[in-house]
N, C-alpha and C. Protein backbone atom coordinates (compact mmCIF):
# COMPACT_ATOMS: atom_id res chain seq x y z
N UNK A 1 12.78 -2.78 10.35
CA UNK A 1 13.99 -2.47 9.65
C UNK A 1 13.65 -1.55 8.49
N UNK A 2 14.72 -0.51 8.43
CA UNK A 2 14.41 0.15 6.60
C UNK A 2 15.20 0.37 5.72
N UNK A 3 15.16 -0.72 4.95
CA UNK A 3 16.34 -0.47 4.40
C UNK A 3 16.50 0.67 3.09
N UNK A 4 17.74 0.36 2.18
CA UNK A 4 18.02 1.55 1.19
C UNK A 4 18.00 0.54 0.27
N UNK A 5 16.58 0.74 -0.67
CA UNK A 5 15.90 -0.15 -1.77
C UNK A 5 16.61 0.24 -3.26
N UNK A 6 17.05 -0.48 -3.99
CA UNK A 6 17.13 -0.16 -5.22
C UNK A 6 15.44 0.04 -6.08
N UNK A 7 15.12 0.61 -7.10
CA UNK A 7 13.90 0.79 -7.73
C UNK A 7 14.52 1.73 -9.26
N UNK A 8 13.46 1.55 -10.03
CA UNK A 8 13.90 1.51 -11.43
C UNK A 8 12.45 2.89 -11.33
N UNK A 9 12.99 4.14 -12.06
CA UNK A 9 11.83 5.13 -12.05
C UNK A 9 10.99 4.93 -13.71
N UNK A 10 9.70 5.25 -13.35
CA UNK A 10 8.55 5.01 -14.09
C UNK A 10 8.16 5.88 -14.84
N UNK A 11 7.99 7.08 -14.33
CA UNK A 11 7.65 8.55 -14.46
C UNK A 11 8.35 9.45 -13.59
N UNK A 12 8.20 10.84 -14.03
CA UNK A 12 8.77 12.13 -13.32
C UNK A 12 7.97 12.98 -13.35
N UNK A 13 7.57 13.34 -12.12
CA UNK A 13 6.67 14.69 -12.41
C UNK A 13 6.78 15.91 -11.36
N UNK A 14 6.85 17.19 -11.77
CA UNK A 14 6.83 18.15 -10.64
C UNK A 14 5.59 18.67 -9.87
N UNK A 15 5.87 18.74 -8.82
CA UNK A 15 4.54 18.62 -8.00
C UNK A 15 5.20 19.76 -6.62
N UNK A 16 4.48 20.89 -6.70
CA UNK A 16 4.52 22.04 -5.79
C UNK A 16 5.93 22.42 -5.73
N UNK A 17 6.85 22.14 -7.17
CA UNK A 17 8.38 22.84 -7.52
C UNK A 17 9.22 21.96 -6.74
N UNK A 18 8.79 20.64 -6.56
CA UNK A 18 9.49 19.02 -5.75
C UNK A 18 9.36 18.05 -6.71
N UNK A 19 10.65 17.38 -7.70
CA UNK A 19 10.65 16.88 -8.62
C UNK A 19 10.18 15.22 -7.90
N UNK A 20 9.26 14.83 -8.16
CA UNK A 20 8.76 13.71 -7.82
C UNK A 20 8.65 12.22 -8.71
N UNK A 21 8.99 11.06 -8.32
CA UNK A 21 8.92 9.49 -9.41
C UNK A 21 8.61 8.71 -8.78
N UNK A 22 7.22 8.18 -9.88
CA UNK A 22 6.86 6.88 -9.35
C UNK A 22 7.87 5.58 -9.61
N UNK A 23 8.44 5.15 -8.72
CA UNK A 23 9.28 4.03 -8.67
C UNK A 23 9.13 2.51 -8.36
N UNK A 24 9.81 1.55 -9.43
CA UNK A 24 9.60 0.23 -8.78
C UNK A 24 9.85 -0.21 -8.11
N UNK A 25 9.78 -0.72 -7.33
CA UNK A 25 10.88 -1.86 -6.64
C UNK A 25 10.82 -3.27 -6.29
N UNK A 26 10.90 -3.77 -7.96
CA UNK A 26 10.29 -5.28 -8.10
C UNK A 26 8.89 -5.51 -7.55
N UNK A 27 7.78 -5.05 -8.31
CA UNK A 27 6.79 -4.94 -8.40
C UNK A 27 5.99 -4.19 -7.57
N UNK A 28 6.49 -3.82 -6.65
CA UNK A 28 5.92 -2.32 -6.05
C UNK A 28 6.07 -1.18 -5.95
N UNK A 29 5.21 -0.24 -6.32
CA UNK A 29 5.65 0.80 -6.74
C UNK A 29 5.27 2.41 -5.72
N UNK A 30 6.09 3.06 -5.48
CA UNK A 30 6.00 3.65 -4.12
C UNK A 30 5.95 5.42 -4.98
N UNK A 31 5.97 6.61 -4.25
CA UNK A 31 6.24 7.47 -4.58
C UNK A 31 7.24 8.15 -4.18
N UNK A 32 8.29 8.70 -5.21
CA UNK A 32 9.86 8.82 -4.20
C UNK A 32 10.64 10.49 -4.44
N UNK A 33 10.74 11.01 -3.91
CA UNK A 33 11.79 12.78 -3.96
C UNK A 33 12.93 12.41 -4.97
N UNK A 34 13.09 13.18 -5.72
CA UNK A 34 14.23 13.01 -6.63
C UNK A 34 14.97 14.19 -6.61
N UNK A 35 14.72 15.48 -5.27
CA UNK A 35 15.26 16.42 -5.26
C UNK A 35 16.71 16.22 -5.26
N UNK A 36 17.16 15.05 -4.41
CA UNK A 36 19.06 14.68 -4.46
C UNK A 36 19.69 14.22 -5.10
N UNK A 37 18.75 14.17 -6.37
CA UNK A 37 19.42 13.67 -8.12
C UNK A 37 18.40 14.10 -8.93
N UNK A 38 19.04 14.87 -9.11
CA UNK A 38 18.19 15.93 -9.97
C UNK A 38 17.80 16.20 -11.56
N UNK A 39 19.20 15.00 -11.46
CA UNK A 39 19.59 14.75 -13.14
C UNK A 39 18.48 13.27 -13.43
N UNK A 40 18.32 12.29 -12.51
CA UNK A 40 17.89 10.86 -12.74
C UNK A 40 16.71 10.86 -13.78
N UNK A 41 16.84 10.33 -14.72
CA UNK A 41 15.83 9.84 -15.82
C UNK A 41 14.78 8.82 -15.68
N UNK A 42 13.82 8.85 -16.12
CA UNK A 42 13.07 7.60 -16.64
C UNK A 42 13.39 6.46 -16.95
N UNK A 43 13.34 5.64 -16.59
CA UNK A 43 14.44 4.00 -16.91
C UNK A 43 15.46 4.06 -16.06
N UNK A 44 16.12 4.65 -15.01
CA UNK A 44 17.12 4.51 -14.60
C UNK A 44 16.80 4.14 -13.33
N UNK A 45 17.86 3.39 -12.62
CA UNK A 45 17.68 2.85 -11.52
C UNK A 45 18.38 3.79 -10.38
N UNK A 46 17.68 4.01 -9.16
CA UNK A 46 18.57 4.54 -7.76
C UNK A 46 17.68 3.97 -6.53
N UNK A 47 19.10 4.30 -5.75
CA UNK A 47 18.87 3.48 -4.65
C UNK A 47 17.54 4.60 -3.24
N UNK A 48 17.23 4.18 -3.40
CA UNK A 48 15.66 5.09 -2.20
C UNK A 48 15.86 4.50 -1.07
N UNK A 49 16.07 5.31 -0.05
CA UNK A 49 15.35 5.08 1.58
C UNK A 49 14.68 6.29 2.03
N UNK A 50 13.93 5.76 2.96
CA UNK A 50 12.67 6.88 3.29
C UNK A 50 12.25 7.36 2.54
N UNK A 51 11.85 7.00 1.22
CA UNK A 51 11.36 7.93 0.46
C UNK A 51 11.68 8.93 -0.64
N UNK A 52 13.49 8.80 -0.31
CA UNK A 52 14.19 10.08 -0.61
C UNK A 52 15.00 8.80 -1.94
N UNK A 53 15.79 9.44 -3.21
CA UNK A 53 16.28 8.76 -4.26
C UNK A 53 17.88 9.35 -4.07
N UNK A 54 18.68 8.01 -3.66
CA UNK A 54 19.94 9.24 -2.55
C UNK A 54 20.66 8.66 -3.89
N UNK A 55 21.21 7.41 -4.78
CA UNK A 55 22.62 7.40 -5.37
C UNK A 55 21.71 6.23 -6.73
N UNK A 56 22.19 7.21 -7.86
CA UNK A 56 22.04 6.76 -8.55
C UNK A 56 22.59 4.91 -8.80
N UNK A 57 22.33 3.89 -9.91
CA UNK A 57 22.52 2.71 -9.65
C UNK A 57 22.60 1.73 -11.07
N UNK A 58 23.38 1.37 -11.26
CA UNK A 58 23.33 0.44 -12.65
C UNK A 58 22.35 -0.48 -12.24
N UNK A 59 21.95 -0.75 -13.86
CA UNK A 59 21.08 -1.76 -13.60
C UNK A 59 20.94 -3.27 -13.39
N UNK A 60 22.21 -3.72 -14.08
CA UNK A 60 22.70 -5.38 -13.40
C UNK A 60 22.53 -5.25 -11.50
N UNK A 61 23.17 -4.18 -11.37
CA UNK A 61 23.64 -4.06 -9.54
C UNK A 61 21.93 -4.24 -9.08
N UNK A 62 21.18 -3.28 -9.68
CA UNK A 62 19.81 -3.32 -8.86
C UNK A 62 19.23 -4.52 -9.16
N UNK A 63 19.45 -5.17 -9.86
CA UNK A 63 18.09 -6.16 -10.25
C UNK A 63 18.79 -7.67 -9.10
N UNK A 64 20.25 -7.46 -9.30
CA UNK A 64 20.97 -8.43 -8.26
C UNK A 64 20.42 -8.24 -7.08
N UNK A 65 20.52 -7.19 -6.47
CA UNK A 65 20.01 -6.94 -5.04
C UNK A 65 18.67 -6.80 -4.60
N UNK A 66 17.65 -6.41 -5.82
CA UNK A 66 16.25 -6.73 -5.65
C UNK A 66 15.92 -8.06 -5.58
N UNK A 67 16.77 -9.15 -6.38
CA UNK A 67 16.81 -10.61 -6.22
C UNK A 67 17.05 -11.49 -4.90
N UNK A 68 18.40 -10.67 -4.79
CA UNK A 68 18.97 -11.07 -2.90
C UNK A 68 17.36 -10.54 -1.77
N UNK A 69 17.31 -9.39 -2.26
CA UNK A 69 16.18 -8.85 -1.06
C UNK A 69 14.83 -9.60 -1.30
N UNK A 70 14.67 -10.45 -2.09
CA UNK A 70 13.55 -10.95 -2.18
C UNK A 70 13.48 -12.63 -1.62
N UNK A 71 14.76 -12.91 -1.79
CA UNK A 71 14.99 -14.58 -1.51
C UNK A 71 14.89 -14.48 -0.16
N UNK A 72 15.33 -13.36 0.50
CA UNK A 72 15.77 -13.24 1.60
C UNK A 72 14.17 -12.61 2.67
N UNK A 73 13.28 -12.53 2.08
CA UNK A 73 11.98 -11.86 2.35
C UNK A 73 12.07 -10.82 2.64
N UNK A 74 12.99 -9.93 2.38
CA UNK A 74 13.19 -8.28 2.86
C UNK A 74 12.07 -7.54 2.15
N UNK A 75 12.00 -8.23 0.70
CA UNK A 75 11.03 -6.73 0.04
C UNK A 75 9.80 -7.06 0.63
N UNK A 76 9.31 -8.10 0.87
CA UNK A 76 8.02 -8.14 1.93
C UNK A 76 7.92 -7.72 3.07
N UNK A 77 9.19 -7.53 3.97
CA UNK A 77 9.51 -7.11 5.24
C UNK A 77 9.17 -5.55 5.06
N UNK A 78 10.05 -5.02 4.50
CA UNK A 78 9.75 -3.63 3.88
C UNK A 78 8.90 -3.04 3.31
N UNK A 79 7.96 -3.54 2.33
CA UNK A 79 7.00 -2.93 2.03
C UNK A 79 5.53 -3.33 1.92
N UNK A 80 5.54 -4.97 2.23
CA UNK A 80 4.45 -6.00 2.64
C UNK A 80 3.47 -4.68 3.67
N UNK A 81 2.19 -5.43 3.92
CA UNK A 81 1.12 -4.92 4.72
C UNK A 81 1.60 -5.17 5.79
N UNK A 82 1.72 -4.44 6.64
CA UNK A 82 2.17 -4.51 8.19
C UNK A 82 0.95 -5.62 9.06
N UNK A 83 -0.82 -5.13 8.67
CA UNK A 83 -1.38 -5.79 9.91
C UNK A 83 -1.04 -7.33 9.05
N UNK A 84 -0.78 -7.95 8.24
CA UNK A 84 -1.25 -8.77 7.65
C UNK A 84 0.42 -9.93 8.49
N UNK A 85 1.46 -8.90 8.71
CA UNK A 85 2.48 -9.25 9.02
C UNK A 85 2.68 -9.94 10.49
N UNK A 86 1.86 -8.74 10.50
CA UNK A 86 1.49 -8.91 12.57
C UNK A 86 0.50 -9.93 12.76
N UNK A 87 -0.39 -10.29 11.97
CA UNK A 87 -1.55 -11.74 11.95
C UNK A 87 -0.63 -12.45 11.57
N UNK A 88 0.27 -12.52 10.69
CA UNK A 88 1.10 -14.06 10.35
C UNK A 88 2.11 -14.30 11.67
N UNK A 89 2.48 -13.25 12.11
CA UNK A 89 3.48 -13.42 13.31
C UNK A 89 2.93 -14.25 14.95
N UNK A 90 1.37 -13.56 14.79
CA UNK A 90 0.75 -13.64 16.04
C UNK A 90 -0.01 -15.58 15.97
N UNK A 91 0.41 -16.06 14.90
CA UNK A 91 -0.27 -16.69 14.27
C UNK A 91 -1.89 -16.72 13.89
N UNK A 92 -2.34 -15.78 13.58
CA UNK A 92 -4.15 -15.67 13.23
C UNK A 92 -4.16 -15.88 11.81
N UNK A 93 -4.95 -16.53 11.63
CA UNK A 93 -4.96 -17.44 10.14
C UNK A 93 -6.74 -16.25 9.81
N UNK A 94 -6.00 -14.93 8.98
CA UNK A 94 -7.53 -13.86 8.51
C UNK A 94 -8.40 -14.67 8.26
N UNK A 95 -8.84 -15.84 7.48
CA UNK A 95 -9.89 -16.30 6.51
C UNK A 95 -10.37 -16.91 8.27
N UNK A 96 -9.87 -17.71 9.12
CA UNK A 96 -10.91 -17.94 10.17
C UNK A 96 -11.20 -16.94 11.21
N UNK A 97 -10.81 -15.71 10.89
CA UNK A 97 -11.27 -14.70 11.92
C UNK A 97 -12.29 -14.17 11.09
N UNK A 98 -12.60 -14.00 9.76
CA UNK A 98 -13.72 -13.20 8.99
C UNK A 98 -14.88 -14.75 9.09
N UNK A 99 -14.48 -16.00 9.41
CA UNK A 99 -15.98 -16.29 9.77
C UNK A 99 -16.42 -16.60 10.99
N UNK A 100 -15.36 -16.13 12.18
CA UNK A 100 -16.15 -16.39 13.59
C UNK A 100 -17.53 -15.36 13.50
């Protein structure tokens, strides 16, 4: 699934004339295009999918829905380690495969 994450930006920086922010999204922090808001500040929250920062976002609204997406295990679904996802699914418990 992928969804459209709320995240709170960290920094702004231009990088090869592509306005670029490191963004949160309740404790992970990804690297995101800010070319489709062009105006978005430092401290401010918008909503990101794929990568891209599509609609700006108050901040009560984001921190609500980073809350929902977390009770709900989405932000792990989404940005969790994939093999680590696929060992919990397959049931392989890592710590007894690193001492066969």
């Amino acid at each position: 699934m992928c969804l459209a994450v709320p995240g709170r930006v960290l920094d702004i920086e231009e990088r090869d004339g592509t306005r670029m922010a490191n963004v949160d999204f309740g404790g992970v922090v990804k690297e995101v295009c800010l070319e489709y808001l062009p105006d978005l500040q430092v401290g401010e929250y918008a909503i990101v999918h794929v990568g891209f920062a599509l609609q700006r976002l108050d901040e009560e609204s984001a921190r609500q829905t980073l809350e929902l997406f977390a009770e709900l295990g989405l932000l792990q679904e989404e940005f969790g380690d994939a093999w680590e996802m696929a060992e919990a699914e397959a049931g392989v418990d890592p710590v007894e495969e690193v001492r066969k």
